[in-house]
N, C-alpha and C. Protein backbone atom coordinates (compact mmCIF):
# COMPACT_ATOMS: atom_id res chain seq x y z
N UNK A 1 0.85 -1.17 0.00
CA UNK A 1 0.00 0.00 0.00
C UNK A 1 0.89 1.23 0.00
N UNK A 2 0.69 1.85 -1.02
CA UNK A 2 1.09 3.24 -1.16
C UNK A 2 0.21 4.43 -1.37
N UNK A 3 0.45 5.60 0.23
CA UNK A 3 -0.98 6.32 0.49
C UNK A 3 0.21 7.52 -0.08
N UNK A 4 -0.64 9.04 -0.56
CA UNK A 4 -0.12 10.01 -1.16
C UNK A 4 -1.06 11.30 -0.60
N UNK A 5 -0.45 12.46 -0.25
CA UNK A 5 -1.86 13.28 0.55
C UNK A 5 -1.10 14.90 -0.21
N UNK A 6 -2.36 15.38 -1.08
CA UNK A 6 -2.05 16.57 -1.21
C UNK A 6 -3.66 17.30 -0.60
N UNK A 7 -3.14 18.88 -0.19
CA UNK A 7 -4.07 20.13 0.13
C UNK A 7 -4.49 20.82 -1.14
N UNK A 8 -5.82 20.94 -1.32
CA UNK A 8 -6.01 22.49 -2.22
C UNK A 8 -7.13 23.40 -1.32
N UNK A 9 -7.91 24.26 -1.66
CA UNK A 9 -8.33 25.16 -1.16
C UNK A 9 -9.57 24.76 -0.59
N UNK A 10 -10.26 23.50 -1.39
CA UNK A 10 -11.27 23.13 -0.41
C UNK A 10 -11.39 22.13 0.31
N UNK A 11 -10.54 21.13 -0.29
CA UNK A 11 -10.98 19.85 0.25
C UNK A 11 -9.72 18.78 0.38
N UNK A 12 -9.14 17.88 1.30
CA UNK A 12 -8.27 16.93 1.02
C UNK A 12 -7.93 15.51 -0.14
N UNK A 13 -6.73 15.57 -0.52
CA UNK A 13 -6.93 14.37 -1.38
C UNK A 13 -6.18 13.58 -0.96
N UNK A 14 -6.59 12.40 -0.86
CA UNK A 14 -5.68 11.55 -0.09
C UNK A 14 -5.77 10.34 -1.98
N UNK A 15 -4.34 9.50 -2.28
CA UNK A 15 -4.84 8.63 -2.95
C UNK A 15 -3.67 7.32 -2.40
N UNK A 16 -4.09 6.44 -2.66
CA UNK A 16 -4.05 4.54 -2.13
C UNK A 16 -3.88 3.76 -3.27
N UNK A 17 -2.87 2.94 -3.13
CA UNK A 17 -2.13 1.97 -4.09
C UNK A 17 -2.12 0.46 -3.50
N UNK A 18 -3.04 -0.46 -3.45
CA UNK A 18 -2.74 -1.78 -3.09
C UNK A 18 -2.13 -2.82 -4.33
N UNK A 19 -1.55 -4.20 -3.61
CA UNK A 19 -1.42 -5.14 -4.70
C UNK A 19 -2.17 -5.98 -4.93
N UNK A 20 -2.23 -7.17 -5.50
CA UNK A 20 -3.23 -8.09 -5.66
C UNK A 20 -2.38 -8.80 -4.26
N UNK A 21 -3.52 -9.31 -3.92
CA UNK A 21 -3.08 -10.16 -2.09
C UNK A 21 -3.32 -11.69 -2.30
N UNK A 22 -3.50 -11.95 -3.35
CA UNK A 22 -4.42 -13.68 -3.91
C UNK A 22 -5.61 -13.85 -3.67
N UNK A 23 -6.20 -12.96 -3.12
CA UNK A 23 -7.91 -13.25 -3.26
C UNK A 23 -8.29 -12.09 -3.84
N UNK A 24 -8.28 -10.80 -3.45
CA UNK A 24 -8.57 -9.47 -3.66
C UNK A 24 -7.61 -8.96 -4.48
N UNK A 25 -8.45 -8.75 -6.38
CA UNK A 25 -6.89 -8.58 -7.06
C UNK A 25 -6.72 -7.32 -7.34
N UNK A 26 -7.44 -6.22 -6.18
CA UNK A 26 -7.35 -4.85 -6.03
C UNK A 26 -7.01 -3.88 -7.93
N UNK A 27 -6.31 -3.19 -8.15
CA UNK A 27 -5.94 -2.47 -9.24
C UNK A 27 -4.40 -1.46 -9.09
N UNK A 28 -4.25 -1.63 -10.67
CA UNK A 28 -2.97 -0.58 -10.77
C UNK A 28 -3.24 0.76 -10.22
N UNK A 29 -4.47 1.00 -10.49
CA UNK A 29 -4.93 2.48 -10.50
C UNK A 29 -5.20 2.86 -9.48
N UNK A 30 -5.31 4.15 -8.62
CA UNK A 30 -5.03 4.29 -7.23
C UNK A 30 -6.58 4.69 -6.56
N UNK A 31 -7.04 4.45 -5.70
CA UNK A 31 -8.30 4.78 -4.93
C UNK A 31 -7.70 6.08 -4.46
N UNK A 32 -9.10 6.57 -5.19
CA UNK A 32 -8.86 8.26 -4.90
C UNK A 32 -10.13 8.88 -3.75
N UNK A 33 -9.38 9.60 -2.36
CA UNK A 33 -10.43 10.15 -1.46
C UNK A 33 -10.39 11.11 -1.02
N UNK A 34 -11.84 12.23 -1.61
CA UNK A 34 -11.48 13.17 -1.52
C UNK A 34 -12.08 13.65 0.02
N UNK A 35 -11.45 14.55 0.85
CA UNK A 35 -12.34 14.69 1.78
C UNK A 35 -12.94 16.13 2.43
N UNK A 36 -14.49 15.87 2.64
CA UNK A 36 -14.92 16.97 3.05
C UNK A 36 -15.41 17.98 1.74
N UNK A 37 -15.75 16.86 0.45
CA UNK A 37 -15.81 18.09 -0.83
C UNK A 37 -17.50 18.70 -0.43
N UNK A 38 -18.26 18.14 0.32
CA UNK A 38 -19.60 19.47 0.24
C UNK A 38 -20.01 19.64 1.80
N UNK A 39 -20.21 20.70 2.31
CA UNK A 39 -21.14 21.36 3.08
C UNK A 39 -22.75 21.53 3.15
N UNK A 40 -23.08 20.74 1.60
CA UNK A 40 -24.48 20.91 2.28
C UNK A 40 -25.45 20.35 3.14
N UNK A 41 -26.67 20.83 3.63
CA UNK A 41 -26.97 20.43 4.22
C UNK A 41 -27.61 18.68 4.15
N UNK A 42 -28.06 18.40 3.51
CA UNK A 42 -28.50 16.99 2.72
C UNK A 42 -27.51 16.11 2.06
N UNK A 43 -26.42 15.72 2.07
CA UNK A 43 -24.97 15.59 1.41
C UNK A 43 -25.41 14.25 0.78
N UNK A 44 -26.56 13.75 1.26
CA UNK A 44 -26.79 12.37 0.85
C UNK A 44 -27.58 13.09 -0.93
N UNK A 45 -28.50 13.40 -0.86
CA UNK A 45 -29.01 14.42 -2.31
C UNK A 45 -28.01 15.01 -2.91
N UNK A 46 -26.74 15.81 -2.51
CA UNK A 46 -26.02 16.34 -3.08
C UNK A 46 -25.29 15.37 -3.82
N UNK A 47 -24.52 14.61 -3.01
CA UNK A 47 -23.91 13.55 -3.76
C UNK A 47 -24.74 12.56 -5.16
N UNK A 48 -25.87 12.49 -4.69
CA UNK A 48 -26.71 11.36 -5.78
C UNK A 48 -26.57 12.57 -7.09
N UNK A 49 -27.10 13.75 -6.90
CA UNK A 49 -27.42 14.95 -7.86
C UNK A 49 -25.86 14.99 -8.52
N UNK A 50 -24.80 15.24 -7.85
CA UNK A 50 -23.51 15.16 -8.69
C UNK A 50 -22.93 14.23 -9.18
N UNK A 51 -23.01 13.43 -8.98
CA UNK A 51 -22.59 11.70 -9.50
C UNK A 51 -23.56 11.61 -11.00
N UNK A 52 -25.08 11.91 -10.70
CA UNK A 52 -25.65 12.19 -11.62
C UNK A 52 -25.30 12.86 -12.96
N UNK A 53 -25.03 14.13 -12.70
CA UNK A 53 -24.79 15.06 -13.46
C UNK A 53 -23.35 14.78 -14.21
N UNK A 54 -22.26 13.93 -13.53
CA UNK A 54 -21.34 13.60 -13.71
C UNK A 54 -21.34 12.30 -14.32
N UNK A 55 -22.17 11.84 -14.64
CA UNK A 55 -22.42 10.33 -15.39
C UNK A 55 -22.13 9.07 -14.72
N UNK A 56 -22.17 9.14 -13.54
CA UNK A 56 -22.39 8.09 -12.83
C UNK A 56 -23.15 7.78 -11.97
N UNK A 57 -24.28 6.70 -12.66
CA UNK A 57 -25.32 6.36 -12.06
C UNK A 57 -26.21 5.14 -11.61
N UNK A 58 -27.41 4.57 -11.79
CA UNK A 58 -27.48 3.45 -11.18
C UNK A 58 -26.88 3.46 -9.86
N UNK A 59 -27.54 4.19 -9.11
CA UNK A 59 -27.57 4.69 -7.41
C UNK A 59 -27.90 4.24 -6.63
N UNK A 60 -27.32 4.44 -5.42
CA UNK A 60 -28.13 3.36 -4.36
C UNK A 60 -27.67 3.89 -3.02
N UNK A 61 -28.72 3.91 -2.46
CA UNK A 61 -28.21 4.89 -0.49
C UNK A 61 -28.17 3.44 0.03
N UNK A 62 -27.44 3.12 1.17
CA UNK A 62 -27.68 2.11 1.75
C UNK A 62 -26.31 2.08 2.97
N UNK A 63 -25.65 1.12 3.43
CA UNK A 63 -24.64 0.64 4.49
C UNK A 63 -23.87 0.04 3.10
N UNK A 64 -22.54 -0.42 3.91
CA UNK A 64 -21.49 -1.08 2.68
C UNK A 64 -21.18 -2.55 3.64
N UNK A 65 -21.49 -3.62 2.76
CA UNK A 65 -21.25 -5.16 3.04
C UNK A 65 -20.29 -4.86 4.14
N UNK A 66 -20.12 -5.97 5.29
CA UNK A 66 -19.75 -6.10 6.36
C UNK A 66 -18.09 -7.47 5.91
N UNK A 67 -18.56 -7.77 4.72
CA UNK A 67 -17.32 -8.79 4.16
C UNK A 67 -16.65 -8.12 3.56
N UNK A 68 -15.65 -8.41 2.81
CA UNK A 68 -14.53 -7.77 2.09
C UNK A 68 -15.36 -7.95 0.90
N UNK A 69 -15.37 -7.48 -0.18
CA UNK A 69 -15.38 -7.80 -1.30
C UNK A 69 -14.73 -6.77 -2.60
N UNK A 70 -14.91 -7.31 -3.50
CA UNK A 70 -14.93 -6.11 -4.77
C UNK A 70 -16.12 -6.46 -6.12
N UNK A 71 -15.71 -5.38 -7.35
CA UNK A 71 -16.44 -5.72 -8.35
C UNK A 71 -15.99 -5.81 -9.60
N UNK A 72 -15.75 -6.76 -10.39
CA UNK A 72 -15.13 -6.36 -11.53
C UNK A 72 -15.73 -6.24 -12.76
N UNK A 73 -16.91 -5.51 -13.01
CA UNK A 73 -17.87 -5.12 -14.09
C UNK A 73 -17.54 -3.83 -13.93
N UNK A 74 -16.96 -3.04 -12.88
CA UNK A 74 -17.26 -1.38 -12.57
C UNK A 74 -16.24 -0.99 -11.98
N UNK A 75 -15.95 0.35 -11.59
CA UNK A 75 -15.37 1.15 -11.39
C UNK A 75 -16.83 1.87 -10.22
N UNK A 76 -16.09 2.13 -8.99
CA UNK A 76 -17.46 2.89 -8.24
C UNK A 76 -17.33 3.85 -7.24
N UNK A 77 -17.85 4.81 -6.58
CA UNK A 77 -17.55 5.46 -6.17
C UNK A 77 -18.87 5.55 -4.67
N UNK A 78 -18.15 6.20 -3.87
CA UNK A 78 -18.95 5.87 -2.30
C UNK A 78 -19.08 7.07 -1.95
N UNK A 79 -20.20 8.14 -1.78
CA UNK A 79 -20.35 9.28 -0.86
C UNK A 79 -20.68 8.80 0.09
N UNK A 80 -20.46 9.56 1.86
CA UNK A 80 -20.66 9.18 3.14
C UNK A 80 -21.69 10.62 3.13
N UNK A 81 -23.21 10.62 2.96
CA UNK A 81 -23.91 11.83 3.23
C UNK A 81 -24.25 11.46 4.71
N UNK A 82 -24.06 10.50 5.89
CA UNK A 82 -24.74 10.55 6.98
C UNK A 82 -23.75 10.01 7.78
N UNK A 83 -22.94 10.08 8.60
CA UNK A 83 -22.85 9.71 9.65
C UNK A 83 -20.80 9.51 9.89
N UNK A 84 -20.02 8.52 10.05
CA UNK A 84 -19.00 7.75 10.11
C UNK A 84 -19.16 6.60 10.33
N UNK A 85 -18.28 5.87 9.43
CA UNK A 85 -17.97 4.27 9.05
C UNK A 85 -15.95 4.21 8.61
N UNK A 86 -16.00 3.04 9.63
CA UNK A 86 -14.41 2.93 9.68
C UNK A 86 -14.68 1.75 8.54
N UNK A 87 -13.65 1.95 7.09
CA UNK A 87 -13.91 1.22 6.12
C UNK A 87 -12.31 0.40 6.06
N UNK A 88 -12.21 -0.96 5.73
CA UNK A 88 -11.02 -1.41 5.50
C UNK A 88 -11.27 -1.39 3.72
N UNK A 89 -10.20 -0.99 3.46
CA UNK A 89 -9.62 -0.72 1.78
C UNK A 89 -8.65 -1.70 1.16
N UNK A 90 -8.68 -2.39 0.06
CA UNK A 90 -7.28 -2.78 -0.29
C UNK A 90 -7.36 -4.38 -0.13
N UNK A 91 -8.14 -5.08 0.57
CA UNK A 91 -7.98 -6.62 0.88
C UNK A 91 -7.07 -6.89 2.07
N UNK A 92 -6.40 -7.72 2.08
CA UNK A 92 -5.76 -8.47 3.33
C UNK A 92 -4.52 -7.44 3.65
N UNK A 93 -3.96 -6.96 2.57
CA UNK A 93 -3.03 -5.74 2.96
C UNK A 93 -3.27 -4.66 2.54
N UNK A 94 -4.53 -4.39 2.98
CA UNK A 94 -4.91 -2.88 3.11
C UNK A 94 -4.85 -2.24 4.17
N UNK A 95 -5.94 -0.94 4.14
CA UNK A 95 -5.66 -0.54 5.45
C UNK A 95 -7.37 -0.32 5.77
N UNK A 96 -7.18 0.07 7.00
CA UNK A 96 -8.80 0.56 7.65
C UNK A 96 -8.37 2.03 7.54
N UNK A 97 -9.57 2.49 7.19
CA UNK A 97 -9.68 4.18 7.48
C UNK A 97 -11.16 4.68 7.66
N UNK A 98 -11.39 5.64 8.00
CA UNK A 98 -12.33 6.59 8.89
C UNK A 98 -12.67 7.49 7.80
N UNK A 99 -14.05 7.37 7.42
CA UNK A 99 -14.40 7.91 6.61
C UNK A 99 -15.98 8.94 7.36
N UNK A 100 -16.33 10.08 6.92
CA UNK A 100 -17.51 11.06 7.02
C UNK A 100 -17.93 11.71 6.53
N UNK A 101 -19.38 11.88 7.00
CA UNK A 101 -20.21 12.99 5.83
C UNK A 101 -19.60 13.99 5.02
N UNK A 102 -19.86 13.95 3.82
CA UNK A 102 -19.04 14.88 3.43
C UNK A 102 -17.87 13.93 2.22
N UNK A 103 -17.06 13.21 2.89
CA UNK A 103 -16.13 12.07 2.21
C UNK A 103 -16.33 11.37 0.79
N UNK A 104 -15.88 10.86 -0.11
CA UNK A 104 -15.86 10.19 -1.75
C UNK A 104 -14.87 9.51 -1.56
N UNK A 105 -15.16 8.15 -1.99
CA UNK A 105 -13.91 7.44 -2.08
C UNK A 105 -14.39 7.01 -3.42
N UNK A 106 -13.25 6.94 -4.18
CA UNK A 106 -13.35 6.55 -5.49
C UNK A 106 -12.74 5.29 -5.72
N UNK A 107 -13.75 4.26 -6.21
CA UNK A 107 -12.66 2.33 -6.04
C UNK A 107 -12.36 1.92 -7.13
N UNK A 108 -11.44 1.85 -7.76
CA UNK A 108 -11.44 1.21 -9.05
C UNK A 108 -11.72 -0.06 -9.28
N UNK A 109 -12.08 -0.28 -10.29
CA UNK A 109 -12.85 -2.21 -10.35
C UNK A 109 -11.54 -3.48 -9.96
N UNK A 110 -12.02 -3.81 -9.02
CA UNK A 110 -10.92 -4.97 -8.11
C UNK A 110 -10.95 -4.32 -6.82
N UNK A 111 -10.95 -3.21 -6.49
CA UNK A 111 -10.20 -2.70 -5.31
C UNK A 111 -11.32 -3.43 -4.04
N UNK A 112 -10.74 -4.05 -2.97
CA UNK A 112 -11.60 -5.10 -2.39
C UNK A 112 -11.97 -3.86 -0.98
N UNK A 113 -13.04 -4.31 -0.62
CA UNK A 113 -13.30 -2.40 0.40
C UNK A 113 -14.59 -3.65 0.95
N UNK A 114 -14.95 -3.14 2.44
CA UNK A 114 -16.00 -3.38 3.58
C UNK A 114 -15.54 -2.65 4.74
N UNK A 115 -17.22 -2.59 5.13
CA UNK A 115 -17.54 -1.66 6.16
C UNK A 115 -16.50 -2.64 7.72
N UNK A 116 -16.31 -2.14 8.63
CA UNK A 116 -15.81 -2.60 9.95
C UNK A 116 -16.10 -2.20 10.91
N UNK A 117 -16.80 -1.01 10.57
CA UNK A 117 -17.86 -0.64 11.88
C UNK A 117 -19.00 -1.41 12.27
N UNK A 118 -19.47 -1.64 13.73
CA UNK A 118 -20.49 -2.42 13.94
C UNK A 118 -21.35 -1.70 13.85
N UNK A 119 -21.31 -0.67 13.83
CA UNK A 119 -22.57 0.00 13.63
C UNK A 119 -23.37 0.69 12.30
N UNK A 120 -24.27 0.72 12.15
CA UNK A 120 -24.91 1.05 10.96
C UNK A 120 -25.86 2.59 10.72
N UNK A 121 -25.10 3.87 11.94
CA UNK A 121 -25.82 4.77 11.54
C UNK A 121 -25.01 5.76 10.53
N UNK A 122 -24.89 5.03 9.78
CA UNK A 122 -24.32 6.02 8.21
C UNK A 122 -25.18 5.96 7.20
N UNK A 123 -24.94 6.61 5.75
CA UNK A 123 -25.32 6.55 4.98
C UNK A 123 -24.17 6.77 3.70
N UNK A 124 -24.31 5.34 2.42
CA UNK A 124 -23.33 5.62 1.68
C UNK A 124 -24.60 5.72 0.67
N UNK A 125 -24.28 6.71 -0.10
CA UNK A 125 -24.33 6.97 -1.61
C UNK A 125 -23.46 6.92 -2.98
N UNK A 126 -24.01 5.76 -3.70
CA UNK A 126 -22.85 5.32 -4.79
C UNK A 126 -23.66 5.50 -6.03
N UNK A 127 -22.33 5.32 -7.13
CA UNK A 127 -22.60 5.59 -8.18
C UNK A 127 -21.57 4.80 -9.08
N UNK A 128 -21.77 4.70 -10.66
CA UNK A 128 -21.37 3.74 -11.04
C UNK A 128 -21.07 4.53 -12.04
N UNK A 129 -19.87 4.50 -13.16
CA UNK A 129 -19.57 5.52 -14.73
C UNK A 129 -20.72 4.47 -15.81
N UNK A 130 -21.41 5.50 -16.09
CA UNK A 130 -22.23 5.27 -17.16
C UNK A 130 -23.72 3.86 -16.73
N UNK A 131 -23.60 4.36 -15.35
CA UNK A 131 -24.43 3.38 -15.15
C UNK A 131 -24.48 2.00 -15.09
N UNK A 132 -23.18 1.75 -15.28
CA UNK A 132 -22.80 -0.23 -15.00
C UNK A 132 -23.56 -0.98 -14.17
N UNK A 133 -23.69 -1.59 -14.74
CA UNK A 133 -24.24 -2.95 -13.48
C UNK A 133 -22.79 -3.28 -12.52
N UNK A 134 -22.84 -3.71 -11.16
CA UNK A 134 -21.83 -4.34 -10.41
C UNK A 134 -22.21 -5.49 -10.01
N UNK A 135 -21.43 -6.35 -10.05
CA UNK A 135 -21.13 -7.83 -9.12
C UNK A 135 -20.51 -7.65 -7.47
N UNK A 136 -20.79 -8.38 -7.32
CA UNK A 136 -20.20 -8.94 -5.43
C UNK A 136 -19.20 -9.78 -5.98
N UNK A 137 -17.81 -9.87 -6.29
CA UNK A 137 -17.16 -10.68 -5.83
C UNK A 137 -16.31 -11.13 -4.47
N UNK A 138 -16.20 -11.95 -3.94
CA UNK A 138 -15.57 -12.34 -2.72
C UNK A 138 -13.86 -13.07 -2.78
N UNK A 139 -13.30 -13.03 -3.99
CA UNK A 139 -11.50 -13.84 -4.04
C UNK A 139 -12.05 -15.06 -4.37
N UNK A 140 -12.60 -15.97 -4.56
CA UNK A 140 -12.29 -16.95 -4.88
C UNK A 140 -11.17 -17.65 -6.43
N UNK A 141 -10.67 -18.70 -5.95
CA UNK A 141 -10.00 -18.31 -7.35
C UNK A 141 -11.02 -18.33 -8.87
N UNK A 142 -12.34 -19.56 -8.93
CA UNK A 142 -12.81 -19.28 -9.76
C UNK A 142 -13.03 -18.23 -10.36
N UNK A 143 -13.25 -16.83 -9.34
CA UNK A 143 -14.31 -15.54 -9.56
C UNK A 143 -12.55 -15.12 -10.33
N UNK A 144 -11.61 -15.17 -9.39
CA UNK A 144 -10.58 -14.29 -9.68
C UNK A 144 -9.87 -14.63 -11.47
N UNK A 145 -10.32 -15.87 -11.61
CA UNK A 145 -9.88 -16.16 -13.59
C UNK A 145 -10.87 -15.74 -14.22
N UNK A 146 -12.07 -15.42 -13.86
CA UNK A 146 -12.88 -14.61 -14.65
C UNK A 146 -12.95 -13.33 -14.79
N UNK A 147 -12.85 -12.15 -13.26
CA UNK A 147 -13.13 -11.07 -12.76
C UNK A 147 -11.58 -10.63 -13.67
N UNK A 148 -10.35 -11.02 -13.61
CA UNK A 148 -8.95 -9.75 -13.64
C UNK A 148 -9.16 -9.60 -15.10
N UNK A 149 -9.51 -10.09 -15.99
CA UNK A 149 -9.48 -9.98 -17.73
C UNK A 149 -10.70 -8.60 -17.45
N UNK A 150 -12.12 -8.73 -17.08
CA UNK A 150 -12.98 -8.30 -16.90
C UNK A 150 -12.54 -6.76 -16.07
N UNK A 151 -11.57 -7.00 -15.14
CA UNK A 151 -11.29 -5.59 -14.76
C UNK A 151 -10.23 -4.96 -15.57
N UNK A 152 -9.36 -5.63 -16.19
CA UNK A 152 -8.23 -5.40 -17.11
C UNK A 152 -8.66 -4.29 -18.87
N UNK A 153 -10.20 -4.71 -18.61
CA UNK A 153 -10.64 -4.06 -20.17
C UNK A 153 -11.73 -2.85 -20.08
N UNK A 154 -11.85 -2.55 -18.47
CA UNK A 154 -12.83 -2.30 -18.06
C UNK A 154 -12.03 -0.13 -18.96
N UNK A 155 -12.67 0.78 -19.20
CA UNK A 155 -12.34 1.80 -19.37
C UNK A 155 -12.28 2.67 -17.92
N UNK A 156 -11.81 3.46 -18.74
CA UNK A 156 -11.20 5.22 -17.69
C UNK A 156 -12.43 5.82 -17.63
N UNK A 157 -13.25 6.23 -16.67
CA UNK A 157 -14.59 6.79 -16.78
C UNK A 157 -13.99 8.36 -17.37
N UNK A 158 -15.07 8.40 -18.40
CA UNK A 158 -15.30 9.92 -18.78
C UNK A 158 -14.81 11.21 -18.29
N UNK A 159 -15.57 10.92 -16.88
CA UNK A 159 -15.42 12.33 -15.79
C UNK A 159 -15.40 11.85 -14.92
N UNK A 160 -14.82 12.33 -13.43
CA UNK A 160 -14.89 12.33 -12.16
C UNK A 160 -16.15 12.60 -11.62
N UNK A 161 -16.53 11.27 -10.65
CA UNK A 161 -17.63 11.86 -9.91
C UNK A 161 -18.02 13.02 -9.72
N UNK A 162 -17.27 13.56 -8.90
CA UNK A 162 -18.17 14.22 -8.19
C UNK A 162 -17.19 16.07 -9.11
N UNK A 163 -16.08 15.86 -9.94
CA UNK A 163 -15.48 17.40 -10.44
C UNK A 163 -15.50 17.27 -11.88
N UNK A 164 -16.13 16.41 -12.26
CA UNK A 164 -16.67 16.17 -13.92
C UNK A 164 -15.18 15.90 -14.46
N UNK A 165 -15.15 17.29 -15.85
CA UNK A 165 -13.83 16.94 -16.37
C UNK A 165 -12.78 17.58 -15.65
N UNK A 166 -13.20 18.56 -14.64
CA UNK A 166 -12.07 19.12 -13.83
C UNK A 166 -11.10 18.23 -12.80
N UNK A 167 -11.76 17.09 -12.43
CA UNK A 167 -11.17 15.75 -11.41
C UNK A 167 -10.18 15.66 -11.36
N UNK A 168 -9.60 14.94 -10.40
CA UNK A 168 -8.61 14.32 -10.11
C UNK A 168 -8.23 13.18 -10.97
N UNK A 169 -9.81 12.39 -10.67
CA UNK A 169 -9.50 11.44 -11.86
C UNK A 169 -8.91 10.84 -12.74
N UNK A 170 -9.33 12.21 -13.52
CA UNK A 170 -8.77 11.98 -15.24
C UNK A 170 -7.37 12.50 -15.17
N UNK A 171 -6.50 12.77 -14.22
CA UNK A 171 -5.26 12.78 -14.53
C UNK A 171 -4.83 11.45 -13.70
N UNK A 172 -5.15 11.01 -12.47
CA UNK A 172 -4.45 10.11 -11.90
C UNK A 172 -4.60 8.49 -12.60
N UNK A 173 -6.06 8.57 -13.48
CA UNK A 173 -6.10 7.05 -13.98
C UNK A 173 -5.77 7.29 -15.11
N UNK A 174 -4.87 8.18 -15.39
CA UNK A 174 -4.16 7.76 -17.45
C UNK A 174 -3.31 6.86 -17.58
């Protein structure tokens, strides 16, 4: 795991580099988190409305699986509009981190991520580039000879969630 942290004027960027661990075959491309990008009051609406507008969709408010997993149909992205959830990232050599209202984590397809908090008063809002369908995978090796070709061809989304073509994104996944 290789973590990287720059400042700009509004918000933190933190970005994360795992390897494949033999179950979780994570990605080259780095999980990008931005933190603290909105103030409004509803962050759970804000987020769905910009993900939207930003072409990633097929949405869903809910808690994040309590297992490890990943997806390799998609590329996806997590707003925290309600509460804190300590999330482990990365698979077996990842890390746990502390995520809050306000927070985006951006996963690239493989990157293996679950909730580790016991508790469930959060709210994640996700989004998908261009509306993908996602899978649950869990490491197995079957899933894993099907899933790495499948994440290997998968494209560079368009725009950044939540800063369109201005993102982080589109410079860190070229």
């Amino acid at each position: 795991m290789v973590g990287t942290f720059s400042q700009d004027m509004n918000h933190k960027l933190e970005t994360y580099r795992f390897s494949d661990d033999g179950h979780i075959p994570n990605n080259i491309l780095p999980v990008i988190l931005y933190r603290q990008v909105t103030k409004a009051k509803d962050k759970s609406e804000w987020f769905e409305n910009t993900f939207k507008t930003n072409g990633w969709t097929n949405n869903w408010r809910d808690v994040i699986y309590r297992c490890d997993h990943f997806h390799s149909t998609t590329h996806e992205v997590l707003g925290v509009g309600k509460g804190t959830v300590i999330m482990h990232i990365g698979g077996q050599m990842g890390i746990s981190i502390e995520v809050s209202a306000g927070d985006v984590l951006i996963l690239p397809a493989g990157t293996g991520h679950s909730a580790i908090s016991e508790h469930i008063n959060y709210e994640i809002v996700s989004g998908y580039p261009q509306g993908r369908k996602w899978d649950v995978l869990l490491g197995t090796a079957e899933e894993r000879k099907q899933a790495i070709p499948r994440i290997e061809k998968l494209p560079v989304p368009s725009e950044d969630p939540v800063f369109g073509k201005d993102g982080e994104l589109l410079r860190l996944w070229q």
